[in-house]
Protein backbone atom coordinates (compact mmCIF):
# COMPACT_ATOMS: atom_id res chain seq x y z
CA UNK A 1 -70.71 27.81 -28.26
CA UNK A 2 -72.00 23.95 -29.08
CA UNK A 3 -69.06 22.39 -29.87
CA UNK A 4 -65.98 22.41 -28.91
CA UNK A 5 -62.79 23.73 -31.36
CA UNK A 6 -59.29 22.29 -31.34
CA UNK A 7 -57.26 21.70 -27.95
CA UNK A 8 -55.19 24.61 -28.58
CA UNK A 9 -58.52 26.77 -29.04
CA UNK A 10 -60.31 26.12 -25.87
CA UNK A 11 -56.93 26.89 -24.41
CA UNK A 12 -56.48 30.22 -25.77
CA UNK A 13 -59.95 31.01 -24.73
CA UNK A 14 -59.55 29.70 -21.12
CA UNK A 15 -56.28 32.09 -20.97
CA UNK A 16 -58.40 34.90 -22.31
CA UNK A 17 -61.47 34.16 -20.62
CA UNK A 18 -61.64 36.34 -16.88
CA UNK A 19 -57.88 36.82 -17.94
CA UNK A 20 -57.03 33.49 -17.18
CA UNK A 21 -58.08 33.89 -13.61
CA UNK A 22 -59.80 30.28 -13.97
CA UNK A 23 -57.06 28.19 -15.77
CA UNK A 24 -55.44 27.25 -12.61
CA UNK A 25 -58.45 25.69 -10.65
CA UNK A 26 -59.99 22.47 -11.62
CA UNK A 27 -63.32 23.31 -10.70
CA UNK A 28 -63.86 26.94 -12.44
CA UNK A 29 -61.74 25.57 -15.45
CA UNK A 30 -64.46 22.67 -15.80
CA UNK A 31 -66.90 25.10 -15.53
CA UNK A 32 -65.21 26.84 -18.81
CA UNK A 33 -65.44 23.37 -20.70
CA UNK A 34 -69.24 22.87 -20.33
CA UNK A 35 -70.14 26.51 -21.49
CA UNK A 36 -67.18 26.07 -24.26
CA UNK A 37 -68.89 22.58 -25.16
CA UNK A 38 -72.24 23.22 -24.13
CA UNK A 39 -72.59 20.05 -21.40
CA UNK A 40 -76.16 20.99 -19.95
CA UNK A 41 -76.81 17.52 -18.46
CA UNK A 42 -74.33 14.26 -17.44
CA UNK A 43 -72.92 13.26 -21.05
CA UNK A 44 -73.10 9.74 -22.47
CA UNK A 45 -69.81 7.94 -23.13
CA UNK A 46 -70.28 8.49 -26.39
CA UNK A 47 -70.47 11.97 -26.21
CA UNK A 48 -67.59 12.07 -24.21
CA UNK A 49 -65.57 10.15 -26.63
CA UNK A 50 -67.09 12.59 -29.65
CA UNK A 51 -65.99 15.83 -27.35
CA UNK A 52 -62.54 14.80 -26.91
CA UNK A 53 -61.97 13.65 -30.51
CA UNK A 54 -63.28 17.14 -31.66
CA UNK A 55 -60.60 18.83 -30.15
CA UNK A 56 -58.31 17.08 -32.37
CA UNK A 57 -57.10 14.32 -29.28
CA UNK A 58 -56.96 10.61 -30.75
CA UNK A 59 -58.52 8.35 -28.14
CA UNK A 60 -58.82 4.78 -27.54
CA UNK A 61 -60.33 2.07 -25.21
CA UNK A 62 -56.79 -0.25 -24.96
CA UNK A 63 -56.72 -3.62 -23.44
CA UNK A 64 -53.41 -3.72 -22.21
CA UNK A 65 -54.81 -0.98 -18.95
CA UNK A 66 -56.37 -2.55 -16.27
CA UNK A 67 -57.80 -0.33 -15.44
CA UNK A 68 -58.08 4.00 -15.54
CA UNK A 69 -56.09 5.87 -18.48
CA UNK A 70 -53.22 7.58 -19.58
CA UNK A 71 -52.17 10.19 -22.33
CA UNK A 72 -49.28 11.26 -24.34
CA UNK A 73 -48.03 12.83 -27.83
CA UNK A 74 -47.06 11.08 -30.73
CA UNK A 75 -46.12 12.24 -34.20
CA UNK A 76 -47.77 15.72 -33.42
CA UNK A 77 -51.21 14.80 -31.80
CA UNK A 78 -52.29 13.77 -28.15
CA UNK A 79 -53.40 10.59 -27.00
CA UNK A 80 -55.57 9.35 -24.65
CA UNK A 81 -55.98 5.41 -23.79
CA UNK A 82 -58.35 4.42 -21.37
CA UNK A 83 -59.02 0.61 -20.31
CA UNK A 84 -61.40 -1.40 -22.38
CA UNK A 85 -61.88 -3.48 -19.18
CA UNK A 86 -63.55 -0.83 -16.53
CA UNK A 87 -67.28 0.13 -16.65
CA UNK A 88 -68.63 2.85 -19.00
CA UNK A 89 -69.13 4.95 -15.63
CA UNK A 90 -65.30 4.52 -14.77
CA UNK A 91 -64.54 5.30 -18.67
CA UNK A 92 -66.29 8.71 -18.42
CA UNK A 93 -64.43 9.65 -15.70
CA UNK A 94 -60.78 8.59 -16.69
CA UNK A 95 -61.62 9.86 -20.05
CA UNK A 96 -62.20 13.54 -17.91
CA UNK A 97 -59.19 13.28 -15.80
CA UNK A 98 -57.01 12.49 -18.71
CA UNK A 99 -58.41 15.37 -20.66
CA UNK A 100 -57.99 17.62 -17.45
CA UNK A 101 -53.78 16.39 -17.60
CA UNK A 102 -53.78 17.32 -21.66
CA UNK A 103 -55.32 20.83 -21.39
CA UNK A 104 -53.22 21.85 -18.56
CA UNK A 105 -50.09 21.19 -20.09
CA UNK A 106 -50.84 22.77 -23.45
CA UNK A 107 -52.18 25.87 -21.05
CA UNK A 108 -48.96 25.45 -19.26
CA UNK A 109 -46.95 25.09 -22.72
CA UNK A 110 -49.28 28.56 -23.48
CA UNK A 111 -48.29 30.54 -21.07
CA UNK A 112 -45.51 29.94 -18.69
CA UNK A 113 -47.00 32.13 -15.52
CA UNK A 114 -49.29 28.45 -15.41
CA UNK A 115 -46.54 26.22 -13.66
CA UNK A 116 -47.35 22.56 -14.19
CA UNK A 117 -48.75 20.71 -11.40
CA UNK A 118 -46.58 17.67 -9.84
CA UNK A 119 -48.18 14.45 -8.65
CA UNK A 120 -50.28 14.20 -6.23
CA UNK A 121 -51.52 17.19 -7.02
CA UNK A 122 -52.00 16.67 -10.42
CA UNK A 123 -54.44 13.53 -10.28
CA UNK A 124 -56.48 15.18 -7.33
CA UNK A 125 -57.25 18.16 -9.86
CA UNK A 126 -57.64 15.68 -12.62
CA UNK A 127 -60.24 13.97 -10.59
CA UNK A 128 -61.78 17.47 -9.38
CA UNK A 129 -62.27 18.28 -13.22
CA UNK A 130 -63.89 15.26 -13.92
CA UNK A 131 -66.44 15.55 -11.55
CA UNK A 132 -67.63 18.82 -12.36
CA UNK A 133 -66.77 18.64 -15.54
CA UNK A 134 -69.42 15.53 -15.84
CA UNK A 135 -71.90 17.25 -13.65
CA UNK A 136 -73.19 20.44 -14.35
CA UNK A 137 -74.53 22.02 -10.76
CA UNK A 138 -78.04 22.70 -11.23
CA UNK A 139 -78.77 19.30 -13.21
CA UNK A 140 -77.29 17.61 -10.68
CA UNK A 141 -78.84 19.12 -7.52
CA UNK A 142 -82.47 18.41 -8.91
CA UNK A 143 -81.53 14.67 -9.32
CA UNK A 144 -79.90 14.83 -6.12
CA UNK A 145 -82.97 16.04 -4.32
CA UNK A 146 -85.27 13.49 -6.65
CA UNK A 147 -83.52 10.61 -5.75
CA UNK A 148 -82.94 11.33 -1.99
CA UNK A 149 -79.07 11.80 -2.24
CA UNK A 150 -78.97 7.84 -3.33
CA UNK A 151 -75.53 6.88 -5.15
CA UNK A 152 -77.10 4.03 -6.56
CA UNK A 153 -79.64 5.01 -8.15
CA UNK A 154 -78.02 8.21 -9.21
CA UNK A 155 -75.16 6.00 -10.54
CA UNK A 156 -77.61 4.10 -12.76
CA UNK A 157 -79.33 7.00 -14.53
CA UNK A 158 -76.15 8.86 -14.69
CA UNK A 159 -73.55 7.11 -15.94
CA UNK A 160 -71.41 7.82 -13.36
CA UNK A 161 -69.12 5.80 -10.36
CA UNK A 162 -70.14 6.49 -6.79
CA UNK A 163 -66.73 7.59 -6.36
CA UNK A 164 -67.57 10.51 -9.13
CA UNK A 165 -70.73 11.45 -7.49
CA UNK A 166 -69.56 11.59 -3.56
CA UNK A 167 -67.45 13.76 -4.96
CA UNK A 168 -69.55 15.82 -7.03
CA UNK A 169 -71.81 16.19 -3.34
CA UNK A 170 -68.90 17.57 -1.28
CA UNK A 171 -68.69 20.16 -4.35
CA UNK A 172 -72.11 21.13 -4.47
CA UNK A 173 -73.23 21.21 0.06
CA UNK A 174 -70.89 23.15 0.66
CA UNK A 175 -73.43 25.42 3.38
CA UNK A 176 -73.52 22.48 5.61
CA UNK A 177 -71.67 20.43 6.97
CA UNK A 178 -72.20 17.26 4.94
CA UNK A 179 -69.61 14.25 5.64
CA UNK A 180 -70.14 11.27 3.04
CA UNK A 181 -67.65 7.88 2.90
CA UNK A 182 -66.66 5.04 0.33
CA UNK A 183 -65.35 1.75 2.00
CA UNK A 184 -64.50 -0.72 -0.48
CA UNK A 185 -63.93 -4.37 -0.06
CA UNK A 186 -60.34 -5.44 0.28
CA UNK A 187 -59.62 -8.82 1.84
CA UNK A 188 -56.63 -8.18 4.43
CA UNK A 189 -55.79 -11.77 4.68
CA UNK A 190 -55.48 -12.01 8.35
CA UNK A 191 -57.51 -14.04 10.74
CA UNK A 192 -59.05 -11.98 13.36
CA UNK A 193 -61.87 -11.77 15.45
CA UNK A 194 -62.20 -8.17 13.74
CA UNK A 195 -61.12 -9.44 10.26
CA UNK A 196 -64.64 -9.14 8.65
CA UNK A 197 -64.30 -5.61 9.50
CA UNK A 198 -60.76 -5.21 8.52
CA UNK A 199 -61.71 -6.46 4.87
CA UNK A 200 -63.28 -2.83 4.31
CA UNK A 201 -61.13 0.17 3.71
CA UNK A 202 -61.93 4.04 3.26
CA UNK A 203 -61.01 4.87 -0.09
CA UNK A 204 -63.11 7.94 -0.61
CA UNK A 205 -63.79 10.51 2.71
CA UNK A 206 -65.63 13.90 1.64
CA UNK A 207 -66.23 16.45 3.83
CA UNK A 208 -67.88 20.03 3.10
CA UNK A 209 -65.71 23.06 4.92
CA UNK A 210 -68.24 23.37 7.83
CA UNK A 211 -67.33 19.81 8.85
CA UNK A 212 -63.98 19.82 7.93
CA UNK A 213 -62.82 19.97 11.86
CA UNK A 214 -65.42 16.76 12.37
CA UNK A 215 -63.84 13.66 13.70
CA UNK A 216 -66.99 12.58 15.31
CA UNK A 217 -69.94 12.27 14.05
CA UNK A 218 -72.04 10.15 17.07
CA UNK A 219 -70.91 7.98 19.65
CA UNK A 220 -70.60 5.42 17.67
CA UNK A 221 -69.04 6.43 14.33
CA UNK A 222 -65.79 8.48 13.76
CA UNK A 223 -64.77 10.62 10.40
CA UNK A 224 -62.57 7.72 9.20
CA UNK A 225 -59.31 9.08 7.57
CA UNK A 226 -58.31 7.72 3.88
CA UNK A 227 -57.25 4.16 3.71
CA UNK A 228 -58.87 3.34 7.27
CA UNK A 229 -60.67 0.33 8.46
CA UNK A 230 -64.43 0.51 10.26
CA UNK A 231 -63.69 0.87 14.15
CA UNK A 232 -65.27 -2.08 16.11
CA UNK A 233 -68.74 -1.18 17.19
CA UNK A 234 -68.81 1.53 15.22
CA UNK A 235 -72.39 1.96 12.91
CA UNK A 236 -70.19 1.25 9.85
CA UNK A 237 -69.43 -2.27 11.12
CA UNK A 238 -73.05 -2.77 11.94
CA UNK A 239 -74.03 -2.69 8.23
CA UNK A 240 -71.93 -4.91 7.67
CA UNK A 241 -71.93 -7.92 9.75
CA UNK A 242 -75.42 -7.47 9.28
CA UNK A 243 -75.67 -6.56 5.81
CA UNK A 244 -78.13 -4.16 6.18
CA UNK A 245 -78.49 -0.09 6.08
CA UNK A 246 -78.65 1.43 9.62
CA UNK A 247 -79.94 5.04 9.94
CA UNK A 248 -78.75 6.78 13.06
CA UNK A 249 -80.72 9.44 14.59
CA UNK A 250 -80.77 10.87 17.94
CA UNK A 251 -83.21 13.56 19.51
CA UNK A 252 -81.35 13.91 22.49
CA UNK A 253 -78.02 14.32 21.76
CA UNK A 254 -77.20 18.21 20.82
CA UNK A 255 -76.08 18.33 17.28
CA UNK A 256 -76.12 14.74 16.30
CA UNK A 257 -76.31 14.24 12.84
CA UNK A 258 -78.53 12.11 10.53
CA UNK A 259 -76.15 9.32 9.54
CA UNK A 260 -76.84 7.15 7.26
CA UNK A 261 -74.45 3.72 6.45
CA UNK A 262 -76.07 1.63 3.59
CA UNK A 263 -73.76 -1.75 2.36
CA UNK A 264 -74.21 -2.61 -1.29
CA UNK A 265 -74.43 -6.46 -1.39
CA UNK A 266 -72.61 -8.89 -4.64
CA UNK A 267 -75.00 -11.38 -5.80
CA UNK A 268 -73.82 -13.55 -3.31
CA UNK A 269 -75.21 -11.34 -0.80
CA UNK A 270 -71.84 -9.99 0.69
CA UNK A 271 -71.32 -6.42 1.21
CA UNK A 272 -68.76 -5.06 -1.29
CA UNK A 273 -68.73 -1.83 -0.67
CA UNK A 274 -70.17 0.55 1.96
CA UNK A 275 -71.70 4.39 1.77
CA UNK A 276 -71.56 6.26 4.62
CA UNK A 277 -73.97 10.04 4.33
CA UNK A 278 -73.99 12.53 7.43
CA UNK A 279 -76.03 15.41 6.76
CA UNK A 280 -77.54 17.64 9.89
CA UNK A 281 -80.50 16.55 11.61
CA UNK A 282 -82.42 19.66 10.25
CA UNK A 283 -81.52 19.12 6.65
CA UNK A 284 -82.66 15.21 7.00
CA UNK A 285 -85.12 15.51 4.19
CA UNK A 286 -81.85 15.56 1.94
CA UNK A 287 -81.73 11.89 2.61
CA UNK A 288 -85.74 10.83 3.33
CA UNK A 289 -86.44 9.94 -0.05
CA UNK A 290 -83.75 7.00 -0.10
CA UNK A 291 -84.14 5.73 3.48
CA UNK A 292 -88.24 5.69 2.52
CA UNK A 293 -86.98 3.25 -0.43
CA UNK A 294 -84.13 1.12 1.14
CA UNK A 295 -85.71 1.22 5.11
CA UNK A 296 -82.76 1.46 7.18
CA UNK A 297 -82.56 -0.20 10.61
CA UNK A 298 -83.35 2.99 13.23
CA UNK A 299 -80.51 3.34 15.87
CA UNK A 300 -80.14 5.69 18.01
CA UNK A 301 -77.65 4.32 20.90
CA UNK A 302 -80.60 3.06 23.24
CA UNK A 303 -80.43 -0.04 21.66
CA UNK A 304 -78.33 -3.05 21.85
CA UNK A 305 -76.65 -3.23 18.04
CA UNK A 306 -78.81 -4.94 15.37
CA UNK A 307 -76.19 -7.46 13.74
CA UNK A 308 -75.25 -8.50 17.48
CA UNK A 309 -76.54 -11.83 16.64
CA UNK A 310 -73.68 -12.01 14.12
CA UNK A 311 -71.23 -9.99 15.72
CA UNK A 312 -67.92 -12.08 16.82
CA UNK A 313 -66.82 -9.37 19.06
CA UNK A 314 -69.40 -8.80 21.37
CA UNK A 315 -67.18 -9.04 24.81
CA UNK A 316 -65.05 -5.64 23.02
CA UNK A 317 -67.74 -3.99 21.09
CA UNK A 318 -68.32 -0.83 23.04
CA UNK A 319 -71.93 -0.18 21.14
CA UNK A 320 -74.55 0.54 23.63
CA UNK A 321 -72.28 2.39 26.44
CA UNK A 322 -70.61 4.80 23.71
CA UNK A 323 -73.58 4.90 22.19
CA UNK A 324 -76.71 5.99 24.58
């Protein structure tokens, strides 16, 4: 099929289609929509925007959102309002999630064996959707592997948030034990020899199944947990009091992972947000492309930390002894 029908269409089909066995999991039920709409690659906004209205759902970039989306009925019809204000890449996927809430309460409406999903639950499919949704698997993986796993420049040709595209990775490695992070720019507002740190919070932590039990990945750098500041010392907080990537790779210590922490700097050349990749030593050629472009600082614990010249905790900074 090349385009999609009405709303109520595509959800009789998803009921009918493996006898409804993928209606009730984000991931399968995106992978539904892009044969039922015939998404081959990433789709433009517009495309997005022409999708949903062809399944008979009004939508509408609204001012009055800050930011992300919402949907509802009125006189007969769905709805979905996403903010004017957020980037085309952040429109695409709100416009995804709030398409994921619509269908599953019309499949819900459907067929009552489909409870509906309560919050959190509901957003963290919504999101799930989205991602695959946006990102069909084998189009993705070859400009994964052209562009070296880089979020940046995958975010630029895509159309698509690093948020959206961590995710998408966690989906699509999941035969190794891949660990990737988004720290974000917050300012705490206290005053702190650790407060540059402190500024930076974990707002996106993917990990694969095989590295699910992973809280450490080196010496030096923990699996943070969601919402968690960069540990002092740690190869996170290297990148940025320094403002520069550090790659982290060790030949003799057993298992040690290729780690790579890259800070994206404003034009004021301040970090504002931070990517953290782990991928295993042996698979490091997942990640050789970008550190070829971007040239990483090389640690490996034997060294003293690069950004110690700008480091205001070097009495408590544990680098080299938990380190080497």
């Amino acid at each position: 099929m090349t385009a999609p029908g009405s709303l109520s269409d595509f959800c009789r089909y998803t009921l009918d289609y493996e006898e409804g066995r993928y209606a009730d999991d984000p991931v399968r039920l995106a992978t539904v929509f892009r044969e039922y709409a015939g998404i081959q690659s990433t789709p433009t906004l517009a495309r997005t925007i022409n999708m949903v209205r062809s399944l008979g759902i009004k939508i509408e970039a609204v001012p009055y959102l800050n930011s992300g989306g919402t949907n509802m009925t009125a006189k007969g019809s769905w709805h979905i309002h996403y903010s004017a204000k957020d980037k085309p890449a952040t429109q695409k996927f709100t416009i995804f999630h709030e398409l994921f809430e619509v269908i599953h309460k019309n499949i819900s409406t459907l067929d009552s064996s489909h409870g509906l999903l309560k919050e959190p639950q509901l957003s963290r499919s919504a999101d799930r959707f989205a991602a695959s949704a946006l990102i069909p698997p084998r189009f993705f993986l070859n400009k994964v592997n052209a562009t070296g796993c880089d979020l940046v420049k995958l975010s630029e040709d895509l159309e698509l948030s690093h948020q959206c595209l961590l995710i998408a990775m966690g989906q699509h490695f999941v035969e190794i034990p891949f660990v990737g992070v988004l720290y974000e720019y917050r300012q705490d507002g206290t005053t702190t020899t650790d407060s540059e740190i402190r500024d930076y919070v974990a707002t996106v932590v993917v990990k694969t199944p095989q590295a699910r039990r992973t809280k450490e990945l080196c010496g030096l750098q923990t699996v943070p947990s969601r919402n968690s500041h960069p540990d002092v010392g740690s190869l996170v907080c290297a990148a940025v009091t320094g403002g520069r990537p550090v790659l982290w790779r060790s030949t003799h210590i057993a298992d040690s992972p290729a780690i790579l922490v890259r800070p994206l700097l404003s034009v004021g050349r301040e970090p504002y947000r931070v990517i953290l990749l782990a991928v295993p030593n042996e698979e490091f050629g997942m990640i050789s492309l970008q550190t070829d472009v971007i040239a990483p600082i090389p640690v490996n614990g034997d060294v003293w930390c690069p950004s110690q010249s700008k480091c205001r905790n070097q009495d408590d900074c544990p680098w080299k002894s938990r380190g080497g």
